[in-house]
Protein backbone atom coordinates (compact mmCIF):
# COMPACT_ATOMS: atom_id res chain seq x y z
CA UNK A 1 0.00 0.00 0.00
CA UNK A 2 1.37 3.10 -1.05
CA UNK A 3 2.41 6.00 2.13
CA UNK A 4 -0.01 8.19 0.85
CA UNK A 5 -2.74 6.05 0.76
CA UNK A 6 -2.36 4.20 4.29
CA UNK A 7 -2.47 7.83 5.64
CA UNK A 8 -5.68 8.62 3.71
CA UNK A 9 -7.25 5.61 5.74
CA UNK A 10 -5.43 6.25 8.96
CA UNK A 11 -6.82 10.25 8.41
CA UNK A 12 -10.47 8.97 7.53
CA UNK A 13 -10.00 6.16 11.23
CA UNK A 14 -9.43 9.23 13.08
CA UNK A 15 -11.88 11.12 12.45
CA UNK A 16 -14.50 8.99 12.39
CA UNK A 17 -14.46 6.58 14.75
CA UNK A 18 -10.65 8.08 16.93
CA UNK A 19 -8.82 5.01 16.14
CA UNK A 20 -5.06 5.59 15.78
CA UNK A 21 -3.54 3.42 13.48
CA UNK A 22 0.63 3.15 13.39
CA UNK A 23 1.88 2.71 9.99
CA UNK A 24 3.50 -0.45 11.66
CA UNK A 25 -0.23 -1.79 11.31
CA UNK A 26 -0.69 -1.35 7.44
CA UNK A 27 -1.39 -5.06 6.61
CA UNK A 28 -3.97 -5.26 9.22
CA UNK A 29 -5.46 -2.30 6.96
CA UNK A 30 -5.22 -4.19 3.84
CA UNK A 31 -6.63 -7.34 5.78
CA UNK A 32 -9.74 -6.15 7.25
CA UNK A 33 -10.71 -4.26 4.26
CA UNK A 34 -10.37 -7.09 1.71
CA UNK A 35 -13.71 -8.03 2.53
CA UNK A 36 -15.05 -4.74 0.98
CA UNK A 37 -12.55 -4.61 -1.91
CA UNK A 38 -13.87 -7.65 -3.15
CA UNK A 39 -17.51 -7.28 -2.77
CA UNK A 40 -17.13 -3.59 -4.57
CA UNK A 41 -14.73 -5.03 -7.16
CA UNK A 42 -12.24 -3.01 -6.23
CA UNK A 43 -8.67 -4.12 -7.00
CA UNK A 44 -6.74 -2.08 -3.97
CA UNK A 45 -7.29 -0.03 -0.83
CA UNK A 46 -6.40 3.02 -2.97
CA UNK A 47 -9.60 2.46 -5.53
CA UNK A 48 -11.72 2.54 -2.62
CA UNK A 49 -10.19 5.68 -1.03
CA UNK A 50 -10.92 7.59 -4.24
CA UNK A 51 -14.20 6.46 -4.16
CA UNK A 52 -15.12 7.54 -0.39
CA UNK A 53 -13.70 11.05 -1.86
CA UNK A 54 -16.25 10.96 -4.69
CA UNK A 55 -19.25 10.10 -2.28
CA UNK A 56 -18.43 10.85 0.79
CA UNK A 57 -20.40 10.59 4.23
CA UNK A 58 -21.67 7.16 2.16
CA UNK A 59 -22.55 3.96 3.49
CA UNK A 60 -19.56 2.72 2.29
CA UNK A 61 -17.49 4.92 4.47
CA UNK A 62 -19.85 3.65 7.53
CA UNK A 63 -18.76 0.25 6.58
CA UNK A 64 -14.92 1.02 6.05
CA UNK A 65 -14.95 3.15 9.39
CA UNK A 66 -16.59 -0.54 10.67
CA UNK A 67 -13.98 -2.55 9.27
CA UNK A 68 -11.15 -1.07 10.34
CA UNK A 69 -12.29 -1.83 14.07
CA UNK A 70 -10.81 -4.39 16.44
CA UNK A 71 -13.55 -7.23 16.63
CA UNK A 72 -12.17 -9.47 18.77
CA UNK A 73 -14.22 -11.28 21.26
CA UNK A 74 -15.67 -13.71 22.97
CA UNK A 75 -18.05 -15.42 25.40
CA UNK A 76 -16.98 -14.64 29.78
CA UNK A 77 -13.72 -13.02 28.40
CA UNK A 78 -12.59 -11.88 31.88
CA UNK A 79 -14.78 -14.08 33.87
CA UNK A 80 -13.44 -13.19 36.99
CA UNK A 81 -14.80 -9.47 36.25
CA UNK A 82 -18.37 -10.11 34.71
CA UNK A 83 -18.49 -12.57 38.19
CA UNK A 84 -17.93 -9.76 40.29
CA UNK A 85 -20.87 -7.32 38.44
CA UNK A 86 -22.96 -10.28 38.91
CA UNK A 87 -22.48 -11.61 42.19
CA UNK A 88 -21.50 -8.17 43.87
CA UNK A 89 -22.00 -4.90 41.80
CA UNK A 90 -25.77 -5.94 40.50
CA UNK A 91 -26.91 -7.22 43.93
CA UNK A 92 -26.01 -4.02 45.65
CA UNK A 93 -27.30 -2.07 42.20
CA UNK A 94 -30.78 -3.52 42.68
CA UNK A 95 -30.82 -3.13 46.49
CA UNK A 96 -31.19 0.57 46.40
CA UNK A 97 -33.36 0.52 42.60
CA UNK A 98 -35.80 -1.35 44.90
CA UNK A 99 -38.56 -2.20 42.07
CA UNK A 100 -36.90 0.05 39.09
CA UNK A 101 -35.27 -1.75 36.42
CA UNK A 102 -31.13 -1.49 35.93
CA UNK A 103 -29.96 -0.89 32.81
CA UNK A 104 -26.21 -2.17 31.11
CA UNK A 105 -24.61 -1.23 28.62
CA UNK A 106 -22.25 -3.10 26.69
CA UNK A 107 -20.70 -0.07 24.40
CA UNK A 108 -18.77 -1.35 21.65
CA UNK A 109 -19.92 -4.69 21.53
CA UNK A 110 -19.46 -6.29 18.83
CA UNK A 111 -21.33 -9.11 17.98
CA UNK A 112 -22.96 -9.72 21.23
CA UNK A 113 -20.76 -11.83 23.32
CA UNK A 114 -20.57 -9.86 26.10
CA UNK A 115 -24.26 -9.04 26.31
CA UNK A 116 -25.33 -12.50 26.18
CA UNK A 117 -22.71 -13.32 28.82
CA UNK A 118 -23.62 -11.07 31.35
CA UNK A 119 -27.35 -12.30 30.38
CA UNK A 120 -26.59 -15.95 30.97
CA UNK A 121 -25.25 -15.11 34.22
CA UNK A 122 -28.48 -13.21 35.06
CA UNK A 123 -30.30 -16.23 34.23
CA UNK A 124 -28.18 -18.20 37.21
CA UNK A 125 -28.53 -15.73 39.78
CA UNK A 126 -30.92 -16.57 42.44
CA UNK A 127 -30.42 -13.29 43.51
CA UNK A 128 -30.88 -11.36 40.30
CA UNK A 129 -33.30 -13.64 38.14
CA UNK A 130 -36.32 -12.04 39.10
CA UNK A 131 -35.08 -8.40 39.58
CA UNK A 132 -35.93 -6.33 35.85
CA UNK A 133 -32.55 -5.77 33.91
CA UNK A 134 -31.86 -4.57 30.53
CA UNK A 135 -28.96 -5.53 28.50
CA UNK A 136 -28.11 -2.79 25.89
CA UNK A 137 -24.77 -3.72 23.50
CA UNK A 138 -24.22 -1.32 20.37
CA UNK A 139 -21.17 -1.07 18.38
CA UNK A 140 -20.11 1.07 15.45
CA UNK A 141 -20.08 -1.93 13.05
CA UNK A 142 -23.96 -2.25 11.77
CA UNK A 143 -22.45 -6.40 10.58
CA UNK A 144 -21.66 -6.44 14.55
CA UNK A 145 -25.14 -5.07 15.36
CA UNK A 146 -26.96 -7.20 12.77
CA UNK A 147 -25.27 -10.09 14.56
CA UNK A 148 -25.96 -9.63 17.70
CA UNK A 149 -29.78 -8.95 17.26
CA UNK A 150 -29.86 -12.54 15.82
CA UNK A 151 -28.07 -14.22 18.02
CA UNK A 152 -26.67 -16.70 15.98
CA UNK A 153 -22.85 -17.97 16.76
CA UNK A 154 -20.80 -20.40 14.69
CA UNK A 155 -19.07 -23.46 16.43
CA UNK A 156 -15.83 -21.47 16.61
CA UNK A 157 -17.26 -19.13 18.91
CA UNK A 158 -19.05 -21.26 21.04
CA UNK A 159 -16.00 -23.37 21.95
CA UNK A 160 -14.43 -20.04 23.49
CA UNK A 161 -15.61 -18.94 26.61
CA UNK A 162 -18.66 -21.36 26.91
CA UNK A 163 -18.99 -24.52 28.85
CA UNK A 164 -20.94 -27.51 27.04
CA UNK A 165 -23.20 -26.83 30.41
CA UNK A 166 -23.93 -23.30 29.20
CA UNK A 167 -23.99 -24.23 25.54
CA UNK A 168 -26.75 -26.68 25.81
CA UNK A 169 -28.85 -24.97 28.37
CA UNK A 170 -28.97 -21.21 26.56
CA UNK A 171 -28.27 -22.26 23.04
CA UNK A 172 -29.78 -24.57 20.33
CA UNK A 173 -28.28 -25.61 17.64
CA UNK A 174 -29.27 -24.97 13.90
CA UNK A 175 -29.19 -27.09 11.08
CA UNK A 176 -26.86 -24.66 9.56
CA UNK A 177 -24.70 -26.05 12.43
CA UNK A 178 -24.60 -22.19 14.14
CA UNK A 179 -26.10 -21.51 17.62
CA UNK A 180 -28.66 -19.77 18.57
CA UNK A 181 -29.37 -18.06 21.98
CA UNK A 182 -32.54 -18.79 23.64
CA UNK A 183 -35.54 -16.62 23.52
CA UNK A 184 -35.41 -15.59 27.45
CA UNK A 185 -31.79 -14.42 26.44
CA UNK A 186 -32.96 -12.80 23.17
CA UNK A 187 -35.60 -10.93 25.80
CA UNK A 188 -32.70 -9.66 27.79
CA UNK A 189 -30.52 -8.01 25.20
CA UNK A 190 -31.50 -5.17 23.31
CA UNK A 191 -29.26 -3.44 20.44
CA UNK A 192 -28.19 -0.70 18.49
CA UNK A 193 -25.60 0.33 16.01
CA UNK A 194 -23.74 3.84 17.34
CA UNK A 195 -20.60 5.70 17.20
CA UNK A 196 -19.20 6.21 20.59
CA UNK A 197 -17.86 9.39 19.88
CA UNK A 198 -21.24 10.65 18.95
CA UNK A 199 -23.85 11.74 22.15
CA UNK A 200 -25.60 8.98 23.52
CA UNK A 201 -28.20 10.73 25.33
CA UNK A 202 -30.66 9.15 22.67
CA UNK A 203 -29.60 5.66 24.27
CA UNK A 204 -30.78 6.38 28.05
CA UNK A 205 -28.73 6.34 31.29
CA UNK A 206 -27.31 3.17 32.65
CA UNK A 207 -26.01 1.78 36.38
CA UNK A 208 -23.16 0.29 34.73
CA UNK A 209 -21.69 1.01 31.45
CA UNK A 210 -18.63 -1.55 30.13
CA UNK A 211 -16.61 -0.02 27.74
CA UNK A 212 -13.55 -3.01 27.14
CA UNK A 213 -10.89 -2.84 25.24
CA UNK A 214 -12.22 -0.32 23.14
CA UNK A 215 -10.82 3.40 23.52
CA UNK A 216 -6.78 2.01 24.03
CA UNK A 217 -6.34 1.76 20.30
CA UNK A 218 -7.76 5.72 20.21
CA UNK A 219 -6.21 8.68 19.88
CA UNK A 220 -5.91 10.73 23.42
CA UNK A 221 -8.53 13.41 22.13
CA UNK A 222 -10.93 10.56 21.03
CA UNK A 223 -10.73 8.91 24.23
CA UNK A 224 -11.28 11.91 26.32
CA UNK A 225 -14.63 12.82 24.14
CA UNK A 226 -15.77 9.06 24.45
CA UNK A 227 -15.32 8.76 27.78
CA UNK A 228 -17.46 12.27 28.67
CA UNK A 229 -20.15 10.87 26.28
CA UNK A 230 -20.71 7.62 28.52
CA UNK A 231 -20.33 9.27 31.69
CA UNK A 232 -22.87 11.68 30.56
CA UNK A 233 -25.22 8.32 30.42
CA UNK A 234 -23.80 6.96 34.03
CA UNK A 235 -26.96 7.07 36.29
CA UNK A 236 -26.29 8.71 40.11
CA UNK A 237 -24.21 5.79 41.49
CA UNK A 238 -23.86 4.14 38.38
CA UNK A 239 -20.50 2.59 37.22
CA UNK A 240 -18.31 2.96 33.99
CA UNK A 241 -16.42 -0.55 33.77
CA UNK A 242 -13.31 -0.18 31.05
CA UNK A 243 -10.68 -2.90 29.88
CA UNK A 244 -7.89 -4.42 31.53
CA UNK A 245 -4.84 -1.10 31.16
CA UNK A 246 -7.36 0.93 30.29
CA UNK A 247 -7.62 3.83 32.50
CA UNK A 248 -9.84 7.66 32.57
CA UNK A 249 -7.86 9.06 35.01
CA UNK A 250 -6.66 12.49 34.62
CA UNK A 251 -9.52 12.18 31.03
CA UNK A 252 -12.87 13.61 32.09
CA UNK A 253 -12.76 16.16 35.06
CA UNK A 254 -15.85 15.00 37.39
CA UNK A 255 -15.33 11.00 36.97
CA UNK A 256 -13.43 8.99 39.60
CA UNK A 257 -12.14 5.67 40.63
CA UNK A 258 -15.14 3.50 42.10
CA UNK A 259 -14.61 2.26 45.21
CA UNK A 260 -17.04 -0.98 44.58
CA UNK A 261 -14.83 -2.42 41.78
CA UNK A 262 -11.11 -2.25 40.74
CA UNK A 263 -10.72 -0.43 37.55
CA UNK A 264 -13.94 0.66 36.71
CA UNK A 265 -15.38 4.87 37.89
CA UNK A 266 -18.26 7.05 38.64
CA UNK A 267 -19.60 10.29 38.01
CA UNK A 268 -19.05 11.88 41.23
CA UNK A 269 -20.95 15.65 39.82
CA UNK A 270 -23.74 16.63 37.96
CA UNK A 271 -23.62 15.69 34.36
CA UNK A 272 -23.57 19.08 32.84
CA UNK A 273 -20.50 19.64 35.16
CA UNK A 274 -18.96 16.79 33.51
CA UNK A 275 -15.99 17.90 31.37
CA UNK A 276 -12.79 16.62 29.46
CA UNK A 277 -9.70 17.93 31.43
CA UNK A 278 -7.08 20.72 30.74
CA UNK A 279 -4.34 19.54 28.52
């Protein structure tokens, strides 16, 4: 790929979805938009560059902003984390909601996996299977989105993460040979395609928002504006969950480090006092 043309895609990353790509990672460019090249007939990355110029704010660019996106995944990744929202953070949650419903949400997630695993342990809690809960994942990727809202997973993705337990108690299998999730799963999970650095307020507020392994490949600026956007949607005690490394300390000026859960942070002002912090 020609220097001039990687830095045409790493320009159009930035500013659309804050992803910083290193020239170091040029084949993964070429690798996760071969998928598009060939379906549009186009022979190299360059063709399709000159075509986002021609028609810009397109579909197409939607779907290249998409593909350039991590989407790796899968089912309980970090078990020991989504144990402790479910055995600790959601029981004390839905102590003080009394009767009102908690809402998740899983931003930037992908295909579902997350969603359905925090929904599978919801379905095991004795504690938490009769208390209202809604699952919300979204993603940037409207492939992710479309996956996740059919709940359909191939046998690759079932083997990680899943236990033949789980697998055969929430899932049925297809005679495609995929797997589907159960109905009282489907009934949990709700979801939506959207751009994290757009405002959410459209989405609703949440007691816990997980944001994994999502805003460390971004740009500093990017993560600052992503992280005010979902704090903005944290609920008064709610909780904003991030990845393993992945910190908003010193990011938004108003958001602190929880004192419930290692690693994850709450709004501790009123949301229009939110604010990225001074450079």
């Amino acid at each position: 790929m020609e220097e001039a043309v990687f830095q045409e895609v790493a320009d159009l990353a930035l500013q659309g979805s804050g992803q910083l790509i290193p020239h170091s990672r040029a084949y993964l460019v070429e690798a996760r938009l071969a998928p598009i090249l060939r379906r549009e007939g186009f022979s190299e990355v360059g063709e399709l560059m000159a075509c986002l110029k021609a028609r810009p704010n397109s579909k197409l660019q939607s779907e290249t902003l998409a593909a350039l996106t991590s989407k790796q995944t899968s089912f309980f990744r970090d078990k020991e984390m989504l144990e402790r929202i479910a055995g600790h953070l959601l029981p004390m949650l839905a102590e003080s909601a009394g009767e009102e419903p908690l809402r998740i949400w899983c931003a930037g997630g992908a295909a579902g996996h997350e969603a359905y695993s925090l929904a599978i342990m919801l379905e095991e809690s004795e504690d938490l299977r009769d208390h209202p809960v809604e699952i919300l994942s979204t993603d940037i990727s409207e492939k992710s989105t479309n996956a996740a809202r059919a709940g359909k997973f191939n046998h690759f993705d079932v083997q990680k993460g899943l236990s033949i337990h789980r697998l055969l108690k929430h899932f049925s299998r297809l005679e495609t040979g995929e797997w589907q999730v159960s109905q009282t799963l489907a009934k949990r999970v709700a979801v939506r395609t959207h751009n994290l650095l757009h405002d959410a307020s459209g989405l609703g507020e949440f007691d816990i928002i997980l944001c994994r392994n999502v805003i460390s490949g971004m740009a500093q600026s990017a993560r600052a504006k992503v992280l005010l956007n979902l704090a903005r949607q944290l609920n008064d005690g709610g909780v904003l969950i991030l990845g393993q490394g992945e910190s908003a300390t010193g990011m938004v000026d108003g958001l602190e480090p929880s004192r419930e859960m290692r690693g994850a942070f709450t709004r501790k002002v009123a949301r229009n006092d939110l604010s990225t912090a001074a450079a």
